[in-house]
PDB file of N, CA and C in Angstrom:
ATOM      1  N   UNK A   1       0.853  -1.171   0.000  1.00  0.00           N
ATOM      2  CA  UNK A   1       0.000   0.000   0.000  1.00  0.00           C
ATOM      3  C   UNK A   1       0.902   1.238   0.000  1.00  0.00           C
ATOM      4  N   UNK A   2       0.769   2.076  -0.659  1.00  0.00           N
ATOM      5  CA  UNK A   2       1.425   3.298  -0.918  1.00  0.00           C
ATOM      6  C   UNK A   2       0.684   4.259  -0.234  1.00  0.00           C
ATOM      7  N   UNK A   3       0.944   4.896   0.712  1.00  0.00           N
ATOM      8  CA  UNK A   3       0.233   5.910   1.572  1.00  0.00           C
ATOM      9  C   UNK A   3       0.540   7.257   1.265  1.00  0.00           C
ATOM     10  N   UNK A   4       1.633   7.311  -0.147  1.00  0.00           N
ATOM     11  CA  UNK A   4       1.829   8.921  -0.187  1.00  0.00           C
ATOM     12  C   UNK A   4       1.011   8.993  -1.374  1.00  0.00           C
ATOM     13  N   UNK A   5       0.044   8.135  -1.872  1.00  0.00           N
ATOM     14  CA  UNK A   5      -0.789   8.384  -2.861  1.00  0.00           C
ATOM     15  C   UNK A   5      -2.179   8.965  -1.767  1.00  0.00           C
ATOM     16  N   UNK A   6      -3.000   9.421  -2.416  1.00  0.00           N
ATOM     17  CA  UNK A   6      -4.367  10.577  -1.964  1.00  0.00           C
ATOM     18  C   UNK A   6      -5.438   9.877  -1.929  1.00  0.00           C
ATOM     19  N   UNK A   7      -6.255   9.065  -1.472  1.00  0.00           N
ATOM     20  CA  UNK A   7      -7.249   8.294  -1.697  1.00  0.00           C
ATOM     21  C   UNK A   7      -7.802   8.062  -0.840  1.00  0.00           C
ATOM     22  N   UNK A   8      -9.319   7.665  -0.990  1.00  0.00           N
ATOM     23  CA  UNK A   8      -9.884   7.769  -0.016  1.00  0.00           C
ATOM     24  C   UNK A   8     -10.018   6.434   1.451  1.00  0.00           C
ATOM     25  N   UNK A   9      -9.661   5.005   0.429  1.00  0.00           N
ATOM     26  CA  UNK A   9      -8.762   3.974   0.784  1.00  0.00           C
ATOM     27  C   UNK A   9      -7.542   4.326   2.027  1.00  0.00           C
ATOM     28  N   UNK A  10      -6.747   5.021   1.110  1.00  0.00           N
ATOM     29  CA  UNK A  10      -5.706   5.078   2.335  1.00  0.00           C
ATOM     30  C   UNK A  10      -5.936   5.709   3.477  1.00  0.00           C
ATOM     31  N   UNK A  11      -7.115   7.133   3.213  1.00  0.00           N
ATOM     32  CA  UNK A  11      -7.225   7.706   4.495  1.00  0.00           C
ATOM     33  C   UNK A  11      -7.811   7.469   5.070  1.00  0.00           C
ATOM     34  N   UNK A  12      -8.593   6.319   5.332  1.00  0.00           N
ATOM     35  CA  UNK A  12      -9.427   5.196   5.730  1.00  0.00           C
ATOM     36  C   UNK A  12      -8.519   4.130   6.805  1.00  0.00           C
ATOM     37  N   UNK A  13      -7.614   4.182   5.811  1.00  0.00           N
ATOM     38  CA  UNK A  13      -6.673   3.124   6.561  1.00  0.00           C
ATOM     39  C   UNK A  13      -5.704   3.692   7.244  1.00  0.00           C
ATOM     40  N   UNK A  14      -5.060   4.844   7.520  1.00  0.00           N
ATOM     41  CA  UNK A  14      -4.586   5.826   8.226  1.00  0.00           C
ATOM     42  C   UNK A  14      -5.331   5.978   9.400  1.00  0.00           C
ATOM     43  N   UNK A  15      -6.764   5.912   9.474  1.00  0.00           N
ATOM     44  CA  UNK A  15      -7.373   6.659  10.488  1.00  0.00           C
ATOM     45  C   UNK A  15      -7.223   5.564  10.751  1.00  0.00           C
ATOM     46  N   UNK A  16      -7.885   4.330  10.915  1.00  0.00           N
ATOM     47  CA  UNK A  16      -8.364   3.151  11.312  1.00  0.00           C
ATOM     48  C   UNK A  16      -7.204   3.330  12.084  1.00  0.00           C
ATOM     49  N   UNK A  17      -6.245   2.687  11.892  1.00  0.00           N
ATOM     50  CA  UNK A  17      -4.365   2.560  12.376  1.00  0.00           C
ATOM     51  C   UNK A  17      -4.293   3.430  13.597  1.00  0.00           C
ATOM     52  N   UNK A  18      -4.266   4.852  13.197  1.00  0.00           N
ATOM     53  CA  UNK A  18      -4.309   6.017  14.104  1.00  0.00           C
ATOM     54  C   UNK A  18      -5.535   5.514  15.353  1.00  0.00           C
ATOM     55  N   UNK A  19      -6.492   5.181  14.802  1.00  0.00           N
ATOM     56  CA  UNK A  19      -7.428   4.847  16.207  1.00  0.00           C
ATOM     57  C   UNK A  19      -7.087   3.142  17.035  1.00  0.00           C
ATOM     58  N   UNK A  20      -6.641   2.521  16.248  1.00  0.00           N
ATOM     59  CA  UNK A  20      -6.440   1.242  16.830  1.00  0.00           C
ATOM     60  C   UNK A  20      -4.647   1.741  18.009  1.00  0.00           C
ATOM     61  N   UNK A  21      -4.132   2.240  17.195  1.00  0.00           N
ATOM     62  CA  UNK A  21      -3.032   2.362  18.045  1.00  0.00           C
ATOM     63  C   UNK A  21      -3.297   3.158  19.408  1.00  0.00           C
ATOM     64  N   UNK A  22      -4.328   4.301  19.272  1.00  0.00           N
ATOM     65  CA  UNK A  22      -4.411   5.117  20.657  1.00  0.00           C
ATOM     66  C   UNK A  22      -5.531   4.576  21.441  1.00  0.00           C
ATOM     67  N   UNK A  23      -6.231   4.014  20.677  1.00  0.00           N
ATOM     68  CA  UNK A  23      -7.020   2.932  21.415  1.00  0.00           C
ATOM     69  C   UNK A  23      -8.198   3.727  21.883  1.00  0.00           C
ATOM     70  N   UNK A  24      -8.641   4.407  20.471  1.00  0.00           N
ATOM     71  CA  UNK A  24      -9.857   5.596  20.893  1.00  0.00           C
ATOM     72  C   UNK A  24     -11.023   4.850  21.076  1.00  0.00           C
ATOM     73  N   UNK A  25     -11.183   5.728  22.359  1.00  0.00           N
ATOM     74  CA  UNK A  25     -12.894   4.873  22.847  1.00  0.00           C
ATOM     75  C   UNK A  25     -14.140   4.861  21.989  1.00  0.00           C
ATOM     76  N   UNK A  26     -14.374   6.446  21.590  1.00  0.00           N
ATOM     77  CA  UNK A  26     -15.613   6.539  20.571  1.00  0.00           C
ATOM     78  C   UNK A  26     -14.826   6.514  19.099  1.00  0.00           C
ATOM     79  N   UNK A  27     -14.227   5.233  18.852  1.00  0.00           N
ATOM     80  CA  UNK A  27     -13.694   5.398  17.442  1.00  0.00           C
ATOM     81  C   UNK A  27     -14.819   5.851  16.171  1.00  0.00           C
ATOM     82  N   UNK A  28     -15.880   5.555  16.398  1.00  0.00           N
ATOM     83  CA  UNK A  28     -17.230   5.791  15.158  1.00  0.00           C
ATOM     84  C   UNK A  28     -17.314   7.189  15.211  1.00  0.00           C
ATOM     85  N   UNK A  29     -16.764   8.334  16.053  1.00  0.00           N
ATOM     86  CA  UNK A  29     -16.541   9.665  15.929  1.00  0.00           C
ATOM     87  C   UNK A  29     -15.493  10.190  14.859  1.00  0.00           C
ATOM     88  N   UNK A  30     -14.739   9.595  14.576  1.00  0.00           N
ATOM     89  CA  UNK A  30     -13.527   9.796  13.847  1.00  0.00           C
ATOM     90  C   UNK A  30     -13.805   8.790  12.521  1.00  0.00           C
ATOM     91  N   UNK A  31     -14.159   9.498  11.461  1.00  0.00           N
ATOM     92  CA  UNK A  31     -14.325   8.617  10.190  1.00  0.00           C
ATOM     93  C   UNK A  31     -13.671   9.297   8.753  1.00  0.00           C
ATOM     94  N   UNK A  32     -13.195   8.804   7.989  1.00  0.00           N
ATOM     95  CA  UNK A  32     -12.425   9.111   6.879  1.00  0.00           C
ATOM     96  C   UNK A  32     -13.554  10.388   6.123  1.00  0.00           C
ATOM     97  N   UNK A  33     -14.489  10.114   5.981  1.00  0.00           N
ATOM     98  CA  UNK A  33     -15.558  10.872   5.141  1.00  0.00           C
ATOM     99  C   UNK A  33     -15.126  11.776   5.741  1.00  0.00           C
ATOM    100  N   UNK A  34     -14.818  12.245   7.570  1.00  0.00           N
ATOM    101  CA  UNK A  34     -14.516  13.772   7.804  1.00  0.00           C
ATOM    102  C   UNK A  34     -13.694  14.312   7.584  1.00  0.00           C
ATOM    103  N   UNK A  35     -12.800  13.897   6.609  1.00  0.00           N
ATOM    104  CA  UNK A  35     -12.087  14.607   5.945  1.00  0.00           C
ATOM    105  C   UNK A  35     -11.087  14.912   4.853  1.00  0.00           C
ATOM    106  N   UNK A  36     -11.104  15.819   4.607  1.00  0.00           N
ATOM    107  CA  UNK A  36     -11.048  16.661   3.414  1.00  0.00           C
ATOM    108  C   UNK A  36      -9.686  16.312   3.036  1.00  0.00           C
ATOM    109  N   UNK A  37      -9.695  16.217   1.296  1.00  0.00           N
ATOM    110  CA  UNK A  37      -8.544  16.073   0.816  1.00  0.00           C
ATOM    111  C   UNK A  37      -7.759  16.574   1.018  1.00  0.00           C
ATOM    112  N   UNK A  38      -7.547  17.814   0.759  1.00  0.00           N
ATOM    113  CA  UNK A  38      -6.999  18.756   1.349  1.00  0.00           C
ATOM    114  C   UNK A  38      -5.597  18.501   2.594  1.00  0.00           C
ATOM    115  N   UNK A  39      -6.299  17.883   3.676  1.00  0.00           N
ATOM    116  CA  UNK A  39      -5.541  17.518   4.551  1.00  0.00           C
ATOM    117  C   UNK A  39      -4.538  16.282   5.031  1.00  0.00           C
ATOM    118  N   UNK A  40      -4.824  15.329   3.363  1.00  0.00           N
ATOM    119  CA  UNK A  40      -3.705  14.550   3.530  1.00  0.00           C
ATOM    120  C   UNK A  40      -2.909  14.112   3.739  1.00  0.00           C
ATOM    121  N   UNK A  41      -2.098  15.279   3.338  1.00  0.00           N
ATOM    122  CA  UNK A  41      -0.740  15.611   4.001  1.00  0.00           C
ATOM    123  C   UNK A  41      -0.420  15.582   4.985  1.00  0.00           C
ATOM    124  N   UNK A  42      -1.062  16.540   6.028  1.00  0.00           N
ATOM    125  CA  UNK A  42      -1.334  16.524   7.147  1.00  0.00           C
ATOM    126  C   UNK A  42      -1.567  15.227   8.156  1.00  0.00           C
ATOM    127  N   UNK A  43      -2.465  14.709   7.637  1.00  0.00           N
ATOM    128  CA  UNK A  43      -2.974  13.152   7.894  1.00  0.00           C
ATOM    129  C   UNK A  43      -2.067  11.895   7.943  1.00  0.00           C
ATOM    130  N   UNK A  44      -1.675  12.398   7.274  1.00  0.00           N
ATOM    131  CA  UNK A  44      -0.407  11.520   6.163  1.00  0.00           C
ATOM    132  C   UNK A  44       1.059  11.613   7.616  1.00  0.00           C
ATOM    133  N   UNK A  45       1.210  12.656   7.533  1.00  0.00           N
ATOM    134  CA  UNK A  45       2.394  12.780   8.453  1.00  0.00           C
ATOM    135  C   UNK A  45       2.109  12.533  10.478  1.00  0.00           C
ATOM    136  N   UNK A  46       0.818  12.657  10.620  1.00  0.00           N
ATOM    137  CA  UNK A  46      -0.198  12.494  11.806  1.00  0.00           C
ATOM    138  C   UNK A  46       0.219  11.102  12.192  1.00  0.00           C
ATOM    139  N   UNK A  47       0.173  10.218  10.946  1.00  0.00           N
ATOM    140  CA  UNK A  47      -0.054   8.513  11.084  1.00  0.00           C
ATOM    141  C   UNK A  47       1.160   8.327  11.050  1.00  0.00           C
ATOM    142  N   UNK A  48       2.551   8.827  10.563  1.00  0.00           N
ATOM    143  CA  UNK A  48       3.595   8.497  10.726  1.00  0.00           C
ATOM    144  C   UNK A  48       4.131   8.913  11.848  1.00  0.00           C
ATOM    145  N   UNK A  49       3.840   9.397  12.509  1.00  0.00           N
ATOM    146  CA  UNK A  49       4.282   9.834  13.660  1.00  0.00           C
ATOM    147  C   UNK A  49       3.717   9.078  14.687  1.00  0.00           C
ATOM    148  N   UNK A  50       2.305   8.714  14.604  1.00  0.00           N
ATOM    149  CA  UNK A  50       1.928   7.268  15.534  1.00  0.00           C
ATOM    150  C   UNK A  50       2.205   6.478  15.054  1.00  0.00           C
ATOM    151  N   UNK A  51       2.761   5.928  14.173  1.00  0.00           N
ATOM    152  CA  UNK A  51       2.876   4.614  13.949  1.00  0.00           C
ATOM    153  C   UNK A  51       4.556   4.294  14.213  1.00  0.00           C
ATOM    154  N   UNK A  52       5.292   5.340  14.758  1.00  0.00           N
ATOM    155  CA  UNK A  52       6.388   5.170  15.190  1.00  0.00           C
ATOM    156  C   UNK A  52       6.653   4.976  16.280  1.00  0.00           C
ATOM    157  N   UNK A  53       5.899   5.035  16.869  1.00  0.00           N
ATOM    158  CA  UNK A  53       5.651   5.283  18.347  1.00  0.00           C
ATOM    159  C   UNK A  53       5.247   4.159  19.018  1.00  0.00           C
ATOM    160  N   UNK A  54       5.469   3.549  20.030  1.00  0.00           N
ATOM    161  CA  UNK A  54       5.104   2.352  20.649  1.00  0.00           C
ATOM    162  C   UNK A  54       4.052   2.853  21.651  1.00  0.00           C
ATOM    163  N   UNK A  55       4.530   3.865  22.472  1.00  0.00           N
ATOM    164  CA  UNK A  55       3.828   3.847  23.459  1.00  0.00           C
ATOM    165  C   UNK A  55       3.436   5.432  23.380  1.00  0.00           C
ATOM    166  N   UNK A  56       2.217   5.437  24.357  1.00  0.00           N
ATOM    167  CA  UNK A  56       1.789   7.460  24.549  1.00  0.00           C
ATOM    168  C   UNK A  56       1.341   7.999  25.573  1.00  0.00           C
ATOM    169  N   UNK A  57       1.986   9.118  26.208  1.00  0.00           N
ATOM    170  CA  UNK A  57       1.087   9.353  27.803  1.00  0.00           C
ATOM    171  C   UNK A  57      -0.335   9.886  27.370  1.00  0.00           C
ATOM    172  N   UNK A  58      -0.612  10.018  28.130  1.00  0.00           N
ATOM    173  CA  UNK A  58      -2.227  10.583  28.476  1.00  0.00           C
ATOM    174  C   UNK A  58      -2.420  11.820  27.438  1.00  0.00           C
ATOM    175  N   UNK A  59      -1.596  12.614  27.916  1.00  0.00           N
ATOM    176  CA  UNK A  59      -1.316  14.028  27.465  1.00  0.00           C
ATOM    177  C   UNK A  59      -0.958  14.104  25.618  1.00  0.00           C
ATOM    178  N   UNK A  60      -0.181  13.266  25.328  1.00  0.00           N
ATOM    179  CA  UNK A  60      -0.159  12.732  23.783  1.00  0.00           C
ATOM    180  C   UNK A  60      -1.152  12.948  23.098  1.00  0.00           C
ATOM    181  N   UNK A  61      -1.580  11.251  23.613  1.00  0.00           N
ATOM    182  CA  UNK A  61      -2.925  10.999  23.166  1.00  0.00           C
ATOM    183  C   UNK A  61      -4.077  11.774  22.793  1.00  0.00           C
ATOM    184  N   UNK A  62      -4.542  12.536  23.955  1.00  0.00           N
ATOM    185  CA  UNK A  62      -5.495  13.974  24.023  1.00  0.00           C
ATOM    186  C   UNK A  62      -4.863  14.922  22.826  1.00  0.00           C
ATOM    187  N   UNK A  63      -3.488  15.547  22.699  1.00  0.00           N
ATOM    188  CA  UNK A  63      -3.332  16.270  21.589  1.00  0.00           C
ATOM    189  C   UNK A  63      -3.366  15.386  20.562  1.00  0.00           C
ATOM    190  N   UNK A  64      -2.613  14.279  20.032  1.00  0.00           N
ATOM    191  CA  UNK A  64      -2.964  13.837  19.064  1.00  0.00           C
ATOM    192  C   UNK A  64      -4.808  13.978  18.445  1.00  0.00           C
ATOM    193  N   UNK A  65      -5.484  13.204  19.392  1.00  0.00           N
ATOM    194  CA  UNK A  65      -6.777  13.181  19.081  1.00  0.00           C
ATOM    195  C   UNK A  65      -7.312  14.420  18.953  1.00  0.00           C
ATOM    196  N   UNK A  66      -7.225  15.937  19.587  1.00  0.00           N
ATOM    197  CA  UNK A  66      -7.091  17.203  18.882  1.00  0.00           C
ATOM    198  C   UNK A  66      -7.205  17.018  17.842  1.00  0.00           C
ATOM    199  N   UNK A  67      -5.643  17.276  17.586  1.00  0.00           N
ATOM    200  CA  UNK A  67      -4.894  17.657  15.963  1.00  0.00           C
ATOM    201  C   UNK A  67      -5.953  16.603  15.123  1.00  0.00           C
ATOM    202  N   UNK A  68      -6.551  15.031  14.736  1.00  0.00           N
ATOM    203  CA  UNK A  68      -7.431  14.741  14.736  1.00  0.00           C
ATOM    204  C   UNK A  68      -8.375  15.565  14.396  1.00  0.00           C
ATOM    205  N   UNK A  69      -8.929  15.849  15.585  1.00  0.00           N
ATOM    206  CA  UNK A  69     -10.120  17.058  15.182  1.00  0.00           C
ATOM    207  C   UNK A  69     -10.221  18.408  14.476  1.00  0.00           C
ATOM    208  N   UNK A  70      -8.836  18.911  14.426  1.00  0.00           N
ATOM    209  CA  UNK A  70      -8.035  20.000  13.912  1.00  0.00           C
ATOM    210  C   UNK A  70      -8.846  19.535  12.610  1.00  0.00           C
ATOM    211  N   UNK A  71      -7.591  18.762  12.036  1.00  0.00           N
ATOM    212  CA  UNK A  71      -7.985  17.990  10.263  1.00  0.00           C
ATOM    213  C   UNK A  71      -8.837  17.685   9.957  1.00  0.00           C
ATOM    214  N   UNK A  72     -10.396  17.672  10.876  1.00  0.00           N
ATOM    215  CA  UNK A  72     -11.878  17.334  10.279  1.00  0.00           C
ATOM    216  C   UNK A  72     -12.141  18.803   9.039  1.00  0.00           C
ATOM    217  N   UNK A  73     -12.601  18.088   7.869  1.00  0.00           N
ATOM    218  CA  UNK A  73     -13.573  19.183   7.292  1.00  0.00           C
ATOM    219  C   UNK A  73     -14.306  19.957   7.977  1.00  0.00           C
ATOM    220  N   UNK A  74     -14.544  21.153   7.920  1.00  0.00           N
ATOM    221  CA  UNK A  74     -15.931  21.744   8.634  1.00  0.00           C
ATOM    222  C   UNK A  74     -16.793  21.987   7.529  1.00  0.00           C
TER     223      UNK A  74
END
């Protein structure tokens, strides 16, 4: 899977990843449809940065899941 390609596939599978790793409680809040192409990039570099990561304090987590909310379409 090539994740520096734009699709709606990958950012699907980015989020999924991103929520399985922080282990978000209301994961059905956080869904690919919310967001915007646009923020790929963004998205894109979000998931590489958790997915490097083994572990996250409290405090992480909460900004990560932010920034998350940051990158929703409005």
């Amino acid at each position: 899977m090539n994740l520096s390609v734009k699709s709606t596939e990958n950012a699907e599978y980015m989020i999924e990843e991103i929520k399985d790793r922080l282990r978000i409680v209301n994961a059905g809040a956080i869904k690919a449809s919310h967001f915007d192409a646009e923020m790929y990039e963004e998205l894109h570099d979000l998931y590489t940065m958790v997915i490097k990561r083994e572990k996250f304090s409290t405090s992480e987590m909460q900004a990560i899941a932010e920034e998350l909310g940051n990158l929703r379409a409005t």
